[in-house]
Each structure stands twice: as structure tokens, then as C-alpha cells.
C-alpha atoms as a PDB file:
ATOM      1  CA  UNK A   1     138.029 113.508 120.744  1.00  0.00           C
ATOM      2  CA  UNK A   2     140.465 111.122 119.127  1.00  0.00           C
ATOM      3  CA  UNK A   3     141.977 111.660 115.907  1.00  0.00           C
ATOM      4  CA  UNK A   4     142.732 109.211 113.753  1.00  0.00           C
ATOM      5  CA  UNK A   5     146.054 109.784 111.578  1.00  0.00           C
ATOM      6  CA  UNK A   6     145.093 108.011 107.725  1.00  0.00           C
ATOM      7  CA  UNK A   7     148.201 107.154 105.828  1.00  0.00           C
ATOM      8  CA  UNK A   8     149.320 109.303 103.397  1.00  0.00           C
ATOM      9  CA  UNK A   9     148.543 107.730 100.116  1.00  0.00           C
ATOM     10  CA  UNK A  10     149.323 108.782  96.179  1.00  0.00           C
ATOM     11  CA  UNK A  11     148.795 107.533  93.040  1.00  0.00           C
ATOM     12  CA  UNK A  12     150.771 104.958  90.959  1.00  0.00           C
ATOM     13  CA  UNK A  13     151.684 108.005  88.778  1.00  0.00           C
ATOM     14  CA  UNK A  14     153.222 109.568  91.323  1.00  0.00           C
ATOM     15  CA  UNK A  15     154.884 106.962  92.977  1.00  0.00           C
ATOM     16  CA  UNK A  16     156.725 105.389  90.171  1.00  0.00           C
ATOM     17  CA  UNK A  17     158.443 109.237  89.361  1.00  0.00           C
ATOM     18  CA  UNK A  18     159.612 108.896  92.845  1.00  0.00           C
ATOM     19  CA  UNK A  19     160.965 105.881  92.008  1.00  0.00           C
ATOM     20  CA  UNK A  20     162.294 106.587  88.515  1.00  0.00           C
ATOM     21  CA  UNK A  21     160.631 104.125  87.021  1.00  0.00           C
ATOM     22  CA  UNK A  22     158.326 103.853  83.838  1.00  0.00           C
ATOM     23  CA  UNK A  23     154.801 103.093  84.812  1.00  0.00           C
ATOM     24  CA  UNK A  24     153.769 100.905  82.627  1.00  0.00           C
ATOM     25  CA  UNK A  25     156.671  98.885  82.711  1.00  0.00           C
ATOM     26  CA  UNK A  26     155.415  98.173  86.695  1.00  0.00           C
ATOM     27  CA  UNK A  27     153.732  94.927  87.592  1.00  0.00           C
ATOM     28  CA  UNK A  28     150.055  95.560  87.306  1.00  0.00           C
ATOM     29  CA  UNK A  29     149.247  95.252  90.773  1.00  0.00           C
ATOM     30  CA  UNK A  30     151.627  98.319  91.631  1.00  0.00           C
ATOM     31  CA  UNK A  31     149.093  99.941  88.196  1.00  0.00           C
ATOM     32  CA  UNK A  32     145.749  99.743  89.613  1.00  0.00           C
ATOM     33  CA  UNK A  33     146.651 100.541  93.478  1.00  0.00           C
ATOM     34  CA  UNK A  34     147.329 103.207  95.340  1.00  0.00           C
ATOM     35  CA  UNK A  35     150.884 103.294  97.492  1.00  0.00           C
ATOM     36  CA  UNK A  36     151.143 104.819 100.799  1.00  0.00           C
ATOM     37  CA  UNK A  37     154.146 106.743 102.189  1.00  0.00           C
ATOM     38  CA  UNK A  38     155.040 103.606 104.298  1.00  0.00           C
ATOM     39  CA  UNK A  39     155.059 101.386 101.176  1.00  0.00           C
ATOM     40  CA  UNK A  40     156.977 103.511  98.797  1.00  0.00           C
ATOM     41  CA  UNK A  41     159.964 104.397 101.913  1.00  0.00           C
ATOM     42  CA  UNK A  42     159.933 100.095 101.629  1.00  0.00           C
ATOM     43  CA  UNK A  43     159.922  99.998  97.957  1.00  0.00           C
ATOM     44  CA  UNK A  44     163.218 102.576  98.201  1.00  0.00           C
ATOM     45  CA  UNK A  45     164.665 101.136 101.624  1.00  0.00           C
ATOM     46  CA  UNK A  46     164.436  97.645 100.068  1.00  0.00           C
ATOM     47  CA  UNK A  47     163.783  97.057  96.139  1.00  0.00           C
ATOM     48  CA  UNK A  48     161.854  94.114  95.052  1.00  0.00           C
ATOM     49  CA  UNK A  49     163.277  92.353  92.317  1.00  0.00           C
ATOM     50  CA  UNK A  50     161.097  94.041  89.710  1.00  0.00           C
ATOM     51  CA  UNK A  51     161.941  97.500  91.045  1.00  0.00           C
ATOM     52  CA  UNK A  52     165.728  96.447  90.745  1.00  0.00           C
ATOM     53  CA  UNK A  53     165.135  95.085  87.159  1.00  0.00           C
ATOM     54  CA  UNK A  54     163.296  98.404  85.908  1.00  0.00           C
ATOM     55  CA  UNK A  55     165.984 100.604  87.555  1.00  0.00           C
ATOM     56  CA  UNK A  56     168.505  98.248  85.832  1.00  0.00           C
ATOM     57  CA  UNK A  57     167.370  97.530  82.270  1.00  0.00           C
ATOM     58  CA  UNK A  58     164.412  99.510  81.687  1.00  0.00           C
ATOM     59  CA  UNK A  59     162.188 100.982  80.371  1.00  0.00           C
ATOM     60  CA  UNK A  60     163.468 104.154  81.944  1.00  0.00           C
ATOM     61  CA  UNK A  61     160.981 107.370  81.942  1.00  0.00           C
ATOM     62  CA  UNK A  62     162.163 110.141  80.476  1.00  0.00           C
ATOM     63  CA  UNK A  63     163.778 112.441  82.927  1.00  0.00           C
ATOM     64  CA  UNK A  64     166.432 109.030  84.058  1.00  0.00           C
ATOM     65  CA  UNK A  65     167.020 108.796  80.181  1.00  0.00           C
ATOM     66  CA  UNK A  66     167.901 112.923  79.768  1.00  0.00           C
ATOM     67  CA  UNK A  67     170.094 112.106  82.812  1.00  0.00           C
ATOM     68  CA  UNK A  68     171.880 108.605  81.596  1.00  0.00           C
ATOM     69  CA  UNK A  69     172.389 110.912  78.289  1.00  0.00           C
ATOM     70  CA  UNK A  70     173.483 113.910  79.882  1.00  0.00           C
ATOM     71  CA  UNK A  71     170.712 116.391  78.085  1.00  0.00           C
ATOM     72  CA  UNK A  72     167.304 118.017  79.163  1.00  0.00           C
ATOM     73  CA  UNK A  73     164.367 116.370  78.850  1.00  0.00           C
ATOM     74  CA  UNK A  74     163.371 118.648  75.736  1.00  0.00           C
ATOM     75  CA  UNK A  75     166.861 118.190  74.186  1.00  0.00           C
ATOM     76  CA  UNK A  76     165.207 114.418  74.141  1.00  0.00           C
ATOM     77  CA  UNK A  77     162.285 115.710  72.081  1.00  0.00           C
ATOM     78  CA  UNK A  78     164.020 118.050  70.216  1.00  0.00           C
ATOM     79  CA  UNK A  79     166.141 114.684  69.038  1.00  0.00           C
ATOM     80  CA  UNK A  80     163.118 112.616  68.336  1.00  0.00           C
ATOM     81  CA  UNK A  81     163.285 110.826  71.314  1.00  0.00           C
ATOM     82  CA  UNK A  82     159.341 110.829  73.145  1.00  0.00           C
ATOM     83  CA  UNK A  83     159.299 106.851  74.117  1.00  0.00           C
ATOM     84  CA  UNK A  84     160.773 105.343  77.302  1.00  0.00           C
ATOM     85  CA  UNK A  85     164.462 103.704  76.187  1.00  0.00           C
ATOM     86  CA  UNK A  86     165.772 100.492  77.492  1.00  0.00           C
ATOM     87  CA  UNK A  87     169.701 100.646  78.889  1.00  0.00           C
ATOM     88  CA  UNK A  88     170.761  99.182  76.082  1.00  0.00           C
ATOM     89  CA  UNK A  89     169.137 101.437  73.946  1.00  0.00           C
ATOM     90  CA  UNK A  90     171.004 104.536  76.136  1.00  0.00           C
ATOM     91  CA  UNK A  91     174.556 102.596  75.721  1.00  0.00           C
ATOM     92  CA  UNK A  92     173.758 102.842  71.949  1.00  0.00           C
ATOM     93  CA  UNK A  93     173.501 106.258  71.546  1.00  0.00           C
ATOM     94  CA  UNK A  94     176.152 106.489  73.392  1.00  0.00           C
ATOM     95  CA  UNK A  95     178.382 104.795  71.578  1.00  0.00           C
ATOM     96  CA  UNK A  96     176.516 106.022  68.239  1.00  0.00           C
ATOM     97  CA  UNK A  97     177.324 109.903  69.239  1.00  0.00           C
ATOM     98  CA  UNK A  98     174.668 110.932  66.573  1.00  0.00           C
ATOM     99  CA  UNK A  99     174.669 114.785  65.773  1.00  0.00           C
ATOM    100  CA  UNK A 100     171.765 115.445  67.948  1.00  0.00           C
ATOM    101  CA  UNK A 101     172.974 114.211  71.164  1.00  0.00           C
ATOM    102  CA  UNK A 102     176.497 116.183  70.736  1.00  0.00           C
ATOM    103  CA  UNK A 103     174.479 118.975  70.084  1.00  0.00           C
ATOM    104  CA  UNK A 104     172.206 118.266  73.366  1.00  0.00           C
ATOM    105  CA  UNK A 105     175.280 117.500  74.737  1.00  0.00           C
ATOM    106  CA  UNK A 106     176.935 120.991  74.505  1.00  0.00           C
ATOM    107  CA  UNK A 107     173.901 122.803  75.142  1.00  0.00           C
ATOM    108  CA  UNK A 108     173.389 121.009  78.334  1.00  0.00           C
ATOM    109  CA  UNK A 109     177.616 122.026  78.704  1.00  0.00           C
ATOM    110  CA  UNK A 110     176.680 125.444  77.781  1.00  0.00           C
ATOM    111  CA  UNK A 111     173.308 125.769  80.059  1.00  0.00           C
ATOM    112  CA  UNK A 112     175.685 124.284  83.498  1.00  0.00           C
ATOM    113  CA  UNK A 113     178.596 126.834  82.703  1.00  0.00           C
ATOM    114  CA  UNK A 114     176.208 129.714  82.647  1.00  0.00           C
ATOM    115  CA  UNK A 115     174.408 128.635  85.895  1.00  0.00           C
ATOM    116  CA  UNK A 116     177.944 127.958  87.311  1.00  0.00           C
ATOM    117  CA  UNK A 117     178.955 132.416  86.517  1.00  0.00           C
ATOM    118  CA  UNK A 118     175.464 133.283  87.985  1.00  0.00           C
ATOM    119  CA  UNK A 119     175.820 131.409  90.656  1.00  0.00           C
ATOM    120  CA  UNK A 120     179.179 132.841  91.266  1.00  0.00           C
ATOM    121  CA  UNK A 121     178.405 136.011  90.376  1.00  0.00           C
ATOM    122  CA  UNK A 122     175.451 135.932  93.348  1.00  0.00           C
ATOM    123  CA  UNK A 123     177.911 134.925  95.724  1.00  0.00           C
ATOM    124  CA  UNK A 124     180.322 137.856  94.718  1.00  0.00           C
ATOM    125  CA  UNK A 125     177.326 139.778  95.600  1.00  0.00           C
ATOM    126  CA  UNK A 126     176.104 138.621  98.686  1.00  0.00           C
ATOM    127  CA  UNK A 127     179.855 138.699  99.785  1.00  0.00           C
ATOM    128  CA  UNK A 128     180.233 141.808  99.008  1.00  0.00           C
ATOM    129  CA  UNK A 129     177.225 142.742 100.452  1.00  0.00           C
ATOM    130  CA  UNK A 130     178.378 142.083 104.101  1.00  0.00           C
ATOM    131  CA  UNK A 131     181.553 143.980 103.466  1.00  0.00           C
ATOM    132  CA  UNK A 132     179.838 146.956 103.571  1.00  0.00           C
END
């Protein structure tokens, strides 16, 4: 018996997070098909120009603005933010500092320095651990 190995195959959905790109921003034909393993390593290995224009200008999903901002995604919602933002929309608030993003902004500050002394604290303990 023979077995014959189907590509691995996902949906748009899924294949545009991978990419960090807004789905409906994508041409339609990337939409309404699937995209197997083989053609989303391409798509990475070697952008099309539509891929490099989304990843450039926009609209960028939600996660890639939190990161470009330097906040969670709910720090987003939590400053009104719930539709995909351009790059030149990003550099604006950016420059524009409003309250909510410096508040997002030290949050986030506050949420890495805390992971940073657990994280520390862990490795005191596993040290310590082997000491014994």
C-alpha cells in the first residue's frame, strides 16, 4: 500500500496572521483560496509586491499595531483603537503621545519589568536548586 502525502493546507485566516498581514487588505485571490505550507514558506522566503506593500504601509492587524506602538493588544482597545491602522496612522500617534498610549505605554513597561524579577527570581531558584 502506497500512501499518498496531501499538502498541508490552511485557511486565508490563518495564513495572513502568519504573515502579519490584515486580511482584507489581501488581493482577493489570496481571500477566497486556501494556501498550502509550500505556498506560504514562498510567500515568506520571497514577498510579492503586495505582501511587501501590506507589511510596509498597511493596513496592519492588530497584534503588528500593539507591537509598532509598544502596548498589548487590549491596551489598543482599552484606547479606542479596534480597526486595522495604516503606518502612517502608527507614526501619528506616535508623534501625538496622547494620554492613552503613555499610559499603555508604562503598563506594557510595568508588565516586562515584572516578568523580567520572575523570571529572575526562577532562575535564582533553579540555581539554587542544584546547589543542594
Amino acid at each position: 500500500m502506497t500512501s499518498h502525502k496531501t499538502p498541508q493546507t490552511m485557511k486565508p485566516a490563518t495564513a495572513a496572521k502568519k504573515l502579519g498581514v490584515y486580511l482584507e487588505a489581501t488581493p482577493a485571490a489570496f481571500r477566497e483560496g486556501v494556501v498550502s505550507r509550500d505556498e506560504l514558506n514562498a510567500l515568506q522566503a520571497d514577498p510579492p509586491e503586495w505582501l511587501r506593500e501590506l507589511r510596509r504601509n498597511g493596513p496592519h492587524p492588530r497584534p503588528v499595531v500593539a507591537a509598532k506602538l509598544g502596548i498589548s493588544i487590549s491596551g489598543l482597545a482599552r484606547g479606542g483603537v479596534t480597526e486595522p491602522l495604516t503606518t502612517d496612522q502608527i507614526e501619528a500617534l506616535r508623534d501625538e503621545q496622547p494620554e492613552w498610549l503613555k499610559r499603555e505605554r508604562a503598563t506594557q513597561e510595568e508588565v516586562r519589568k515584572e516578568a523580567a524579577r520572575l523570571k529572575e527570581k526562577q532562575a535564582q531558584r533553579d540555581g539554587g536548586a542544584d546547589q543542594s
